[in-house]
C-alpha atoms as a PDB file:
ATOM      1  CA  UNK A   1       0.308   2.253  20.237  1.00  0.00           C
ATOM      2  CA  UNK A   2      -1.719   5.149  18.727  1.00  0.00           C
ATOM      3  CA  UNK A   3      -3.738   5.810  21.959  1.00  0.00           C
ATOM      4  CA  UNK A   4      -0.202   5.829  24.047  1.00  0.00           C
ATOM      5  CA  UNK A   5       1.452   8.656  22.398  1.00  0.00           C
ATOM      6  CA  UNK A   6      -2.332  10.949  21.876  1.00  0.00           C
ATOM      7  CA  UNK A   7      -1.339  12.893  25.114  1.00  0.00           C
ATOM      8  CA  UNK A   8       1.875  13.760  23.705  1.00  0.00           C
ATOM      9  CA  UNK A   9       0.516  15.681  20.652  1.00  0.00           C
ATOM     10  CA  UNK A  10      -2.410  16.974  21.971  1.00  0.00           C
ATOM     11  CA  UNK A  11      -1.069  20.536  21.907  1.00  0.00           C
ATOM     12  CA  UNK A  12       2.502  20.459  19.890  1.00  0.00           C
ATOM     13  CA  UNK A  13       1.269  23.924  18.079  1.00  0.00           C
ATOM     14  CA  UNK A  14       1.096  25.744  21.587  1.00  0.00           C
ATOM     15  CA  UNK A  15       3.606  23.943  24.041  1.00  0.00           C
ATOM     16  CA  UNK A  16       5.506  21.813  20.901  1.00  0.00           C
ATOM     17  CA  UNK A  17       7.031  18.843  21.015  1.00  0.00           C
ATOM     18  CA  UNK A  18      10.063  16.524  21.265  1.00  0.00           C
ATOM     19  CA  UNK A  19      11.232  15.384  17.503  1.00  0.00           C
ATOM     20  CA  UNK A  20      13.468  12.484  17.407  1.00  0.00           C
ATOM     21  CA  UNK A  21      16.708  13.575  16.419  1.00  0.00           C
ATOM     22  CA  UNK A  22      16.446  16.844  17.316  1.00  0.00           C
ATOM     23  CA  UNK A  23      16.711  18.827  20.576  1.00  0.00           C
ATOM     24  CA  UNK A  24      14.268  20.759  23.094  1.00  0.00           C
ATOM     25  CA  UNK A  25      10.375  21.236  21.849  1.00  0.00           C
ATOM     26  CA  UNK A  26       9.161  22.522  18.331  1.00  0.00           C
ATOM     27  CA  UNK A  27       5.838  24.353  17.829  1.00  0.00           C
ATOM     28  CA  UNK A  28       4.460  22.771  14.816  1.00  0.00           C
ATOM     29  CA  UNK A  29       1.373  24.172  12.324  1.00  0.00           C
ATOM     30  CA  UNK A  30      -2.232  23.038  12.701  1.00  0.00           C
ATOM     31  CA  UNK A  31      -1.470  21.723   8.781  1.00  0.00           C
ATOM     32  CA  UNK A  32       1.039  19.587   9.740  1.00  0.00           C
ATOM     33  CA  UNK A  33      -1.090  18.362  12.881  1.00  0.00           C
ATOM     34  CA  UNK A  34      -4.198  17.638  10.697  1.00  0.00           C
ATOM     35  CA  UNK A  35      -2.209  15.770   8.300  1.00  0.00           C
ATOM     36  CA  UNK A  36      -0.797  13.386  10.925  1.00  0.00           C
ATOM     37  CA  UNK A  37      -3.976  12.581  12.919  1.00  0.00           C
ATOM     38  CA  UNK A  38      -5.668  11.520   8.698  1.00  0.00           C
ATOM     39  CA  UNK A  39      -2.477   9.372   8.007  1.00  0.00           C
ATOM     40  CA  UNK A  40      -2.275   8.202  11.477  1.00  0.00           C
ATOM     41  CA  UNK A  41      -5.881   6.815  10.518  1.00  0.00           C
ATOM     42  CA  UNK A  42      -5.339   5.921   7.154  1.00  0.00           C
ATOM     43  CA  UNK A  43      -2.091   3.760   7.670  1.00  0.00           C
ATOM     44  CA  UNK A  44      -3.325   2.572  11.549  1.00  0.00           C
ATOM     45  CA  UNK A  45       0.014   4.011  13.134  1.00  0.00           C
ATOM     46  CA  UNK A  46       1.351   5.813  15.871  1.00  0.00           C
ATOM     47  CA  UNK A  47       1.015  10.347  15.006  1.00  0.00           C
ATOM     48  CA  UNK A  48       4.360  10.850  16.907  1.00  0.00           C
ATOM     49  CA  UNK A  49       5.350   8.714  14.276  1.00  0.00           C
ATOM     50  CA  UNK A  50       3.486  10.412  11.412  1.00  0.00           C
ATOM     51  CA  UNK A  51       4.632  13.357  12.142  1.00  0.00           C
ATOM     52  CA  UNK A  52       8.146  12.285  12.064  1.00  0.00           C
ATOM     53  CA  UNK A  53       7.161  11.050   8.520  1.00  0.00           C
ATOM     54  CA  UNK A  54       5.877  14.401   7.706  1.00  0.00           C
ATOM     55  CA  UNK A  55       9.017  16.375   8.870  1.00  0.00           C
ATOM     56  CA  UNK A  56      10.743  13.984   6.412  1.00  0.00           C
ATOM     57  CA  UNK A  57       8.874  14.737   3.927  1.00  0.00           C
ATOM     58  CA  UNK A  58       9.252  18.069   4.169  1.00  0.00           C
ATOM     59  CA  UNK A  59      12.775  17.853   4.240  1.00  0.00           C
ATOM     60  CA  UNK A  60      12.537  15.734   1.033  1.00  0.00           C
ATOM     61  CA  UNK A  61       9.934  18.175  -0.951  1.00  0.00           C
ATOM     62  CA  UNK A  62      12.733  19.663  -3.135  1.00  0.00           C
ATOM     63  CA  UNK A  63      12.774  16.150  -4.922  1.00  0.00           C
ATOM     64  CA  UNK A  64       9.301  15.845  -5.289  1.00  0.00           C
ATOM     65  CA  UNK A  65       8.231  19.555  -6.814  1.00  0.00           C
ATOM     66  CA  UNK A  66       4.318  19.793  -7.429  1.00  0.00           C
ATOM     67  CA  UNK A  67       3.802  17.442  -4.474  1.00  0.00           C
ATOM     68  CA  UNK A  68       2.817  18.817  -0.849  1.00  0.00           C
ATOM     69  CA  UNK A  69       4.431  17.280   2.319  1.00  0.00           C
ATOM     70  CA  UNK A  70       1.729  14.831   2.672  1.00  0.00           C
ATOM     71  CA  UNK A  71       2.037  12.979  -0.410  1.00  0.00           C
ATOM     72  CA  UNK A  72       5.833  13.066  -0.047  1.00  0.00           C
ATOM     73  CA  UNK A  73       5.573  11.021   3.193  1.00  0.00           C
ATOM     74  CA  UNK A  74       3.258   8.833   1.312  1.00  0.00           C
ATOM     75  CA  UNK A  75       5.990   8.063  -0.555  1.00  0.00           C
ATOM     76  CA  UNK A  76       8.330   8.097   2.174  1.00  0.00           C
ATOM     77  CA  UNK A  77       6.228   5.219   3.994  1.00  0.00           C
ATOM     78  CA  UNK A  78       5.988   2.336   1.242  1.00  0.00           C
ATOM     79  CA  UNK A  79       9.419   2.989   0.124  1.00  0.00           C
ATOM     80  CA  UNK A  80      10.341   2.092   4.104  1.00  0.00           C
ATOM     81  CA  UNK A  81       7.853  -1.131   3.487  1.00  0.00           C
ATOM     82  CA  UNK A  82      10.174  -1.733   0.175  1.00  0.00           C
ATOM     83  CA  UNK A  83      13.414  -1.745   2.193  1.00  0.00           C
ATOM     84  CA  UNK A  84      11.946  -3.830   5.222  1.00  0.00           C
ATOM     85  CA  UNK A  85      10.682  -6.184   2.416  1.00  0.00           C
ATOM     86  CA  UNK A  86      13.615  -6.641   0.577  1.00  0.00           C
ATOM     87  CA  UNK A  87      15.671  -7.196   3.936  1.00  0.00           C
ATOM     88  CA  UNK A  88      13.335 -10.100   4.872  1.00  0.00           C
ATOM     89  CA  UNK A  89      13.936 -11.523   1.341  1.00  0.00           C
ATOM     90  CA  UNK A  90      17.537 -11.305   1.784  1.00  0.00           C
ATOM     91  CA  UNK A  91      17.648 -13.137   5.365  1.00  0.00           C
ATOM     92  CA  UNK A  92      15.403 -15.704   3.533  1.00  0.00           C
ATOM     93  CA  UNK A  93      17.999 -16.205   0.764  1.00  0.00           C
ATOM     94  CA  UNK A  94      20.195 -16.989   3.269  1.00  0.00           C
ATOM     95  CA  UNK A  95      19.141 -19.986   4.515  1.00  0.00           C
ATOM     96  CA  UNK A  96      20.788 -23.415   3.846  1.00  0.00           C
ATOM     97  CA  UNK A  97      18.312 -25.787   2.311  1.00  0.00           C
ATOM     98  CA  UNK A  98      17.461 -27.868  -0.881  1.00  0.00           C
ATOM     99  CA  UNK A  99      17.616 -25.305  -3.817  1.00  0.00           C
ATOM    100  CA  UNK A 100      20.867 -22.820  -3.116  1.00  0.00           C
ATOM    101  CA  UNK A 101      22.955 -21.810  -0.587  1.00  0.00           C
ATOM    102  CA  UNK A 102      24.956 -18.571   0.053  1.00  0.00           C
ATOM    103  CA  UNK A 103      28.157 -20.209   1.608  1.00  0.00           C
ATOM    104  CA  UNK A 104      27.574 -18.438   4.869  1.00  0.00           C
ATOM    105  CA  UNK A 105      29.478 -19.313   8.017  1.00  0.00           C
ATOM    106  CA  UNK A 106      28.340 -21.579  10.847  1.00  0.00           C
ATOM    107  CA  UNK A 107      27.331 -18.625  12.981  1.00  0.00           C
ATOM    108  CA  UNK A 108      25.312 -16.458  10.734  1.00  0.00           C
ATOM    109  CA  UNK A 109      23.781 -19.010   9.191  1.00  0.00           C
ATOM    110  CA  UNK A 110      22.541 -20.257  12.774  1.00  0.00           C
ATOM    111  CA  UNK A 111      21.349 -16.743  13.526  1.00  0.00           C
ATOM    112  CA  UNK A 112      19.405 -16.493   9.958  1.00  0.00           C
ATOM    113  CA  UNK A 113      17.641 -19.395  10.435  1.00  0.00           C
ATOM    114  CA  UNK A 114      16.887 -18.977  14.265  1.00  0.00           C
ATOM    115  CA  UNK A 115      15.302 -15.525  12.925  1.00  0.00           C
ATOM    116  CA  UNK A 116      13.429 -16.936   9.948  1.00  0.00           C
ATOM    117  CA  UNK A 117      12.114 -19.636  12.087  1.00  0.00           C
ATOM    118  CA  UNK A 118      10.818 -17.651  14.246  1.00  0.00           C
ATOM    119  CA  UNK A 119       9.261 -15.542  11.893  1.00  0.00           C
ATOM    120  CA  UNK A 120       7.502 -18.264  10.125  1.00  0.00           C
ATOM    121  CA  UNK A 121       6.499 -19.744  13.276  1.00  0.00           C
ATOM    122  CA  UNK A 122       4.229 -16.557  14.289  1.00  0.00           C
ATOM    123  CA  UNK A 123       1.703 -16.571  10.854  1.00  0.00           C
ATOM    124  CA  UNK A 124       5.002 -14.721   8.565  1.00  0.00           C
ATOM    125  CA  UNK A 125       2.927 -16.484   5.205  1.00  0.00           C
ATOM    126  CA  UNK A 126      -0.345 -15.236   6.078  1.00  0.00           C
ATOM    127  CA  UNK A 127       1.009 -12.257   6.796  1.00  0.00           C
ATOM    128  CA  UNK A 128       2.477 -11.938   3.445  1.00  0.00           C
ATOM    129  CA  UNK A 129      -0.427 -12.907   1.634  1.00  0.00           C
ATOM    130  CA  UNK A 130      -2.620 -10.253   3.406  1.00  0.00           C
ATOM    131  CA  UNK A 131      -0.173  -7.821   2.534  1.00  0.00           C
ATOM    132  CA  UNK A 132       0.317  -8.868  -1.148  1.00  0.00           C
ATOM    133  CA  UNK A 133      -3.493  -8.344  -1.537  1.00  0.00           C
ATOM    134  CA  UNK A 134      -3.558  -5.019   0.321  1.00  0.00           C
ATOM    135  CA  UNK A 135      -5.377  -2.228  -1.362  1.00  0.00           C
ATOM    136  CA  UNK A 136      -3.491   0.800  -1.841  1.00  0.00           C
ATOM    137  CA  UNK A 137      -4.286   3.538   0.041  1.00  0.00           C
ATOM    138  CA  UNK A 138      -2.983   7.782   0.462  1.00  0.00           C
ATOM    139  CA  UNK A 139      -2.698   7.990  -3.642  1.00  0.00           C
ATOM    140  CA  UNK A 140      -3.145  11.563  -3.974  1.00  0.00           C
ATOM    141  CA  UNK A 141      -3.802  13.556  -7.269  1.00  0.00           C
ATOM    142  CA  UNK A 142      -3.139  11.754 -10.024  1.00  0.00           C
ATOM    143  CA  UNK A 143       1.028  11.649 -10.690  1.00  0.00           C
ATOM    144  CA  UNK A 144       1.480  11.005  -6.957  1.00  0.00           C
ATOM    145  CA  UNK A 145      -1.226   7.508  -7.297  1.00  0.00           C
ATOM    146  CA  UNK A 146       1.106   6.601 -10.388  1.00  0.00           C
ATOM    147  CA  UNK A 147       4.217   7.145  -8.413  1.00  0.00           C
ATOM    148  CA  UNK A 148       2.719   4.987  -5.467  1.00  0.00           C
ATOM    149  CA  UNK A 149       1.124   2.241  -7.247  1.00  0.00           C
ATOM    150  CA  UNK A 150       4.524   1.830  -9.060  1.00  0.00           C
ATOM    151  CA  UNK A 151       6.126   1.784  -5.926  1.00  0.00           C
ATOM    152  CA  UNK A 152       3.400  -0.876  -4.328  1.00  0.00           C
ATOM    153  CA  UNK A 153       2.886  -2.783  -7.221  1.00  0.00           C
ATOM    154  CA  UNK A 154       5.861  -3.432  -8.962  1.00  0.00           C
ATOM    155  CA  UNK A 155       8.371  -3.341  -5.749  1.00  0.00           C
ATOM    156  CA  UNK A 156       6.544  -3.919  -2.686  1.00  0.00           C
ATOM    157  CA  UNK A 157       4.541  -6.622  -3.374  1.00  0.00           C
ATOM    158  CA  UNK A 158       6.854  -8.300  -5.733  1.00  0.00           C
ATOM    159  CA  UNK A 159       8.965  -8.105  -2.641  1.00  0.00           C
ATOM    160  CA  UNK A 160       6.805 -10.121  -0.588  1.00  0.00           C
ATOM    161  CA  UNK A 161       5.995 -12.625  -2.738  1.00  0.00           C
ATOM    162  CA  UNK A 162       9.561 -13.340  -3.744  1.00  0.00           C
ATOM    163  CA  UNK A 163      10.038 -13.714   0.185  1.00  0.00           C
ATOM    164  CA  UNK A 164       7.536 -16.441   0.116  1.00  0.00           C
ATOM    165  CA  UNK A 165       8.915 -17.915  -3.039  1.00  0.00           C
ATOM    166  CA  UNK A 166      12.262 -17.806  -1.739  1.00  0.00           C
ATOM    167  CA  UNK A 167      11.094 -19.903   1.286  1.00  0.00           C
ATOM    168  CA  UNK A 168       9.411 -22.476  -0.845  1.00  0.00           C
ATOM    169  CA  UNK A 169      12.369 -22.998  -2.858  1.00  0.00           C
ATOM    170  CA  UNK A 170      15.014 -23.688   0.754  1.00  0.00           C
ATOM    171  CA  UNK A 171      12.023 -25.604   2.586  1.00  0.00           C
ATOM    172  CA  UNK A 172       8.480 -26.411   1.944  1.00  0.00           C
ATOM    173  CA  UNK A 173       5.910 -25.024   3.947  1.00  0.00           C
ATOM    174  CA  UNK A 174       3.711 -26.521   6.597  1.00  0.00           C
ATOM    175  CA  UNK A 175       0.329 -27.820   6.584  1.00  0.00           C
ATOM    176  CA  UNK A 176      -1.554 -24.788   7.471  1.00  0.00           C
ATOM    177  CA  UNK A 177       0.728 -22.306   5.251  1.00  0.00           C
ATOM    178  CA  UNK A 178       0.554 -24.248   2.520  1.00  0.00           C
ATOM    179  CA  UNK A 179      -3.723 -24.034   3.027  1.00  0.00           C
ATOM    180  CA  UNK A 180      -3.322 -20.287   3.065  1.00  0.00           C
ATOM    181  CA  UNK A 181      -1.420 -20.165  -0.023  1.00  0.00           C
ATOM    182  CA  UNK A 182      -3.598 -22.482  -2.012  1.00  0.00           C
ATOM    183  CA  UNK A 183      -6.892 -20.423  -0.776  1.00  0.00           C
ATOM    184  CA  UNK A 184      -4.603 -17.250  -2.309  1.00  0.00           C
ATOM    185  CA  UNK A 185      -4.535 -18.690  -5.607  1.00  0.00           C
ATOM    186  CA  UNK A 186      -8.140 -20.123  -5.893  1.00  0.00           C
ATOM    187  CA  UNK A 187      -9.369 -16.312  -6.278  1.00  0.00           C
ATOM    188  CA  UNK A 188      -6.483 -15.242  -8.683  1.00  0.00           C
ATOM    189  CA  UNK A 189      -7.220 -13.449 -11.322  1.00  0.00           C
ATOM    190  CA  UNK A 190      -4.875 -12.946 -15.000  1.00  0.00           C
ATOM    191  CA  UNK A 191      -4.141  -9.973 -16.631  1.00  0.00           C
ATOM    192  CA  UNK A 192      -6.327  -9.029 -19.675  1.00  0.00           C
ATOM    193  CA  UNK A 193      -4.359 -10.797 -22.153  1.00  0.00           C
ATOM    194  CA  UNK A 194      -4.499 -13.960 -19.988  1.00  0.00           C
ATOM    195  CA  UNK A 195      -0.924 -13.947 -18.583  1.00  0.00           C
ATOM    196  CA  UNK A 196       0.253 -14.342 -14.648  1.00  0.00           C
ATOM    197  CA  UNK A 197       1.842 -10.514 -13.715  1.00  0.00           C
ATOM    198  CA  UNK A 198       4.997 -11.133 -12.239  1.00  0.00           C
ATOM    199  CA  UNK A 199       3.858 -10.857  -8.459  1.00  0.00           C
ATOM    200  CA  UNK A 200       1.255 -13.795  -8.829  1.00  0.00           C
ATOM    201  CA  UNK A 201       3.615 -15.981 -10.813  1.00  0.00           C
ATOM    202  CA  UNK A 202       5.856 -15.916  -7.478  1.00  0.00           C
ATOM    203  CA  UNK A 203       3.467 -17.014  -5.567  1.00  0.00           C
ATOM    204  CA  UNK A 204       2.142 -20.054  -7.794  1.00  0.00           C
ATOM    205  CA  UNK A 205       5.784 -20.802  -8.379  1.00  0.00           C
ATOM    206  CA  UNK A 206       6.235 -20.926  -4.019  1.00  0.00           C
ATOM    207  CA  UNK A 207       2.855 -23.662  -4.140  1.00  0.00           C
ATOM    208  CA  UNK A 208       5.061 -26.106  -7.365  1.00  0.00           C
ATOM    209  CA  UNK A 209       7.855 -25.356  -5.121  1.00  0.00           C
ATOM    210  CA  UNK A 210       6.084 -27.021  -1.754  1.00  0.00           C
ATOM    211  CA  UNK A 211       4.878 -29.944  -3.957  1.00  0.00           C
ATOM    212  CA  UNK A 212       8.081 -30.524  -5.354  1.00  0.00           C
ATOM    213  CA  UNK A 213       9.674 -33.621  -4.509  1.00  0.00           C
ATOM    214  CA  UNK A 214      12.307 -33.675  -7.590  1.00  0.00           C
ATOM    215  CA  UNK A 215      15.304 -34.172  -5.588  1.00  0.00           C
ATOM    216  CA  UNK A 216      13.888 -37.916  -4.767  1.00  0.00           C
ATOM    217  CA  UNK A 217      15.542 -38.647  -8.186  1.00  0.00           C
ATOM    218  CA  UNK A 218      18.575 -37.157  -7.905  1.00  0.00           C
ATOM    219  CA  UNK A 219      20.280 -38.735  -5.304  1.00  0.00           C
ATOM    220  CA  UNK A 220      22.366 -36.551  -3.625  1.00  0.00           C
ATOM    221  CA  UNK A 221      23.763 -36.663  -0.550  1.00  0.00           C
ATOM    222  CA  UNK A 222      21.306 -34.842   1.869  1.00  0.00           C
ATOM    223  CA  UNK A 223      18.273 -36.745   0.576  1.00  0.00           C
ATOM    224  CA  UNK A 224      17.267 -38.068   3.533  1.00  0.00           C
ATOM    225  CA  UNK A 225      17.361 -35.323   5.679  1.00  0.00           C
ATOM    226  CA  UNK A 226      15.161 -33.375   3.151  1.00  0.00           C
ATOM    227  CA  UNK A 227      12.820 -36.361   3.188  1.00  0.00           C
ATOM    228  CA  UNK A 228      12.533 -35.700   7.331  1.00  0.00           C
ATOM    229  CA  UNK A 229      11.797 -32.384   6.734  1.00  0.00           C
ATOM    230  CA  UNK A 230       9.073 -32.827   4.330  1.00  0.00           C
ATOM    231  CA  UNK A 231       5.804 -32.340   5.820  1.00  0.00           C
ATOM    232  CA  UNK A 232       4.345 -34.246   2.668  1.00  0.00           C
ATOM    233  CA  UNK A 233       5.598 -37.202   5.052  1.00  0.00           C
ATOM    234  CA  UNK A 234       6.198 -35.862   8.773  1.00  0.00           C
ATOM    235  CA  UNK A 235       3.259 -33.729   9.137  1.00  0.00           C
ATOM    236  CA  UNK A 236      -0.113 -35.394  10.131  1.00  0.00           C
ATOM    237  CA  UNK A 237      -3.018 -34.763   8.147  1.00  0.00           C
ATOM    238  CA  UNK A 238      -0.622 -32.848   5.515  1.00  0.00           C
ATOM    239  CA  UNK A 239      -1.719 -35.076   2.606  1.00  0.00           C
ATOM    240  CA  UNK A 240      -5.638 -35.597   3.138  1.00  0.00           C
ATOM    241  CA  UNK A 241      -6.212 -31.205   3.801  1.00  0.00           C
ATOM    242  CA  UNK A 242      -4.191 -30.673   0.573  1.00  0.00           C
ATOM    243  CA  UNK A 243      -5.415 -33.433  -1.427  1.00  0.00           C
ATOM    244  CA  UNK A 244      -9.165 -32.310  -0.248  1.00  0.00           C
ATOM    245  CA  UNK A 245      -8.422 -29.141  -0.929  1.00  0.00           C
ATOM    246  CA  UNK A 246      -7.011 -29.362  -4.761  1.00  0.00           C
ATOM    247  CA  UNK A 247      -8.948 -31.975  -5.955  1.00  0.00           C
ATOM    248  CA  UNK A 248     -11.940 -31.690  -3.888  1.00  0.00           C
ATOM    249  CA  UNK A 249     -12.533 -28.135  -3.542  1.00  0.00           C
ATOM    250  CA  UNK A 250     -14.337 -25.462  -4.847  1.00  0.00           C
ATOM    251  CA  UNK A 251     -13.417 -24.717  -8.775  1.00  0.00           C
ATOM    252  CA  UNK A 252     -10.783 -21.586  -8.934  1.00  0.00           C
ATOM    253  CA  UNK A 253     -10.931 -18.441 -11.119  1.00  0.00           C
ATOM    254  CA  UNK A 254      -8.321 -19.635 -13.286  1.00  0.00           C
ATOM    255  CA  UNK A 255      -9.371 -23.752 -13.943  1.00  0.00           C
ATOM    256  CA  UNK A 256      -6.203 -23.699 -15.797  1.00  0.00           C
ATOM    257  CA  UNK A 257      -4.029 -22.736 -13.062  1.00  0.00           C
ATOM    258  CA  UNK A 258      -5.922 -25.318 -11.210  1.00  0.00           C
ATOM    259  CA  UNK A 259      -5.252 -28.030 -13.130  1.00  0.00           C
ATOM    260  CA  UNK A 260      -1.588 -27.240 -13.497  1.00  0.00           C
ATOM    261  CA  UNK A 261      -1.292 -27.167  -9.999  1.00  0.00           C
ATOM    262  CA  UNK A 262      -3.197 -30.356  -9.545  1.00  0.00           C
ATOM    263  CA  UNK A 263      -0.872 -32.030 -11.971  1.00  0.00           C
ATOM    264  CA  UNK A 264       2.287 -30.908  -9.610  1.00  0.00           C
ATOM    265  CA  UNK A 265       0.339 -32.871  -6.816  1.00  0.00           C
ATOM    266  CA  UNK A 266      -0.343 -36.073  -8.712  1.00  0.00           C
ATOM    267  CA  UNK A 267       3.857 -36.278  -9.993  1.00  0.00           C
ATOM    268  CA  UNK A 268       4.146 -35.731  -5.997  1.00  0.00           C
ATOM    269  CA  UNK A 269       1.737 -38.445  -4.822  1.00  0.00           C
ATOM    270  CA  UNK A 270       3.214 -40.658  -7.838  1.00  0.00           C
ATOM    271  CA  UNK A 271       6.726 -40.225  -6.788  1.00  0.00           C
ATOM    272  CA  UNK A 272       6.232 -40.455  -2.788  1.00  0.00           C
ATOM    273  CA  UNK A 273       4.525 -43.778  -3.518  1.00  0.00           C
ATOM    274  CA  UNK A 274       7.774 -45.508  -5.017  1.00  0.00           C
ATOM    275  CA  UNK A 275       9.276 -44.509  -1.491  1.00  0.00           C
ATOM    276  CA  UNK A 276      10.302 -47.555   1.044  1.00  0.00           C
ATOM    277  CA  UNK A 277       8.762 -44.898   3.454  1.00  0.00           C
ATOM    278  CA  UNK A 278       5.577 -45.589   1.481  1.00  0.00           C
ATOM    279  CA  UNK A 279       3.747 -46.778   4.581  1.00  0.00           C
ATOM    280  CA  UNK A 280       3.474 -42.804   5.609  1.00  0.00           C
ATOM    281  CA  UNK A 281       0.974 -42.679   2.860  1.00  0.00           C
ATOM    282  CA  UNK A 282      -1.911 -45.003   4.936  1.00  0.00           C
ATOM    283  CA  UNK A 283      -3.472 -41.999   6.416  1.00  0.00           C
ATOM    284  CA  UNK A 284      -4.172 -40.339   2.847  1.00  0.00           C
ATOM    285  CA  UNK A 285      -4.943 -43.438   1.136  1.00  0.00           C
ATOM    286  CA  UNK A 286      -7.713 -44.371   3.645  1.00  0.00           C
ATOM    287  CA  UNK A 287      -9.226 -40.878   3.057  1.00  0.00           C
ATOM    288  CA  UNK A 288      -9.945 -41.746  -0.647  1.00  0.00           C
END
């Protein structure tokens, strides 16, 4: 995308160029140029686009005194992330599955889920992990980095982890998310006092969510359609790569955390076994 649009601000401060939303060519400064092709670099985006973020942010200066353009568009960019995060949290919340639902109709629901699905189905976990570990970058002076990292920290990535815990609590994940999301919390860390922060509590609460197979017990009226959409039982090889990979693996950061989550797989194993469908646990038990 970036090397697409280069011929179209080669020479905006000469010949200008056409801004969305506005008519005919502008001339823009060198400044504003040089600004756009470092952010294009720094954030791996498009510098029409940049630049588009940079007339914003000059349009939005007044309510950022002390702060230049740049730094302002900063801003501008992970507070876009926030709202595309919280949107995707939203659709997930939607969905009609074991935990809540939102009393949707027919049709939305169907579109919700068909979008979801999809999203899931091209790497949406991974991508959320990545993104949940993602160093910040374009701090600034001081106040501006404080302003970000709020803005990263406590919003954007506890966006995207409730996303994933939000999924976790409608419908477990698959085989290979549910690998990603372990090998996430094998090199967690605590907070100096020894506590979970909020955004890596979501995502150990998404893994007891996966492993959860509490509404066994309760009887109610969907159970077995939940039990043909858990991959504890459908998907192949589901029970030996987790079981190898909490029990057998290499020892976590946190041991604690590791044995809690351990714990949530042995009340799984113990209640899947009092299943008539018990047979579906050959595979694992011949791995042991």
């Amino acid at each position: 995308y970036k090397n697409s649009v280069n011929f179209k601000v080669r020479k905006p401060s000469t010949e200008g160029i056409a801004i969305q939303g506005l008519q005919g060519a502008h001339l823009l400064p060198e400044q504003l140029l040089t600004e756009a092709f470092i952010l294009s670099d720094l954030f791996d985006i498009g510098e029409l686009a940049l630049l588009e973020l940079l007339l914003a942010g000059e349009n939005q200066q007044h309510h950022f005194p002390g702060l230049s353009w740049g730094l302002v568009a900063v801003l501008l960019y992970w507070d876009g992330k926030l709202c595309v995060a919280n949107s995707l949290r939203s659709l997930i919340q939607c969905l009609h599955c074991k935990t809540f639902t939102l009393e949707l109709s027919e049709e939305l629901l169907a579109l919700t889920t068909h979008f979801t699905d999809e999203l899931m189905s091209q790497g949406l976990t991974t991508c959320l992990l990545t993104l949940v570990s993602e160093i910040n970058r374009g701090l600034g002076n001081e106040k501006h980095r404080k302003e970000v990292s709020d803005l990263i920290k406590e919003y954007c990535r506890q966006a995207l982890a409730d996303c994933l815990f939000a999924w976790t609590c409608q419908s477990p994940l698959g085989k290979d998310d549910t690998l990603a999301l372990i090998g996430h919390l094998e090199t967690m860390t605590s907070e100096a006092d020894g506590s979970l922060d909020s955004v890596n509590l979501a995502l150990v609460m998404a893994l007891l969510y996966c492993l959860d197979v509490s509404f066994l017990e309760q009887g109610t009226e969907d159970r077995e359609d939940l039990l043909q959409a858990l991959p504890l039982l459908t998907e192949k090889q589901y029970m030996s790569s987790v079981h190898s990979r909490l029990v057998e693996g290499v020892p976590w950061k946190l041991q604690g955390l590791q044995a809690v989550c351990r714990l949530a797989w042995a009340l799984a194993l113990r209640a899947l076994s009092q299943l008539s469908q018990g047979s579906s646990l050959v595979e694992f038990r011949g791995t042991g």
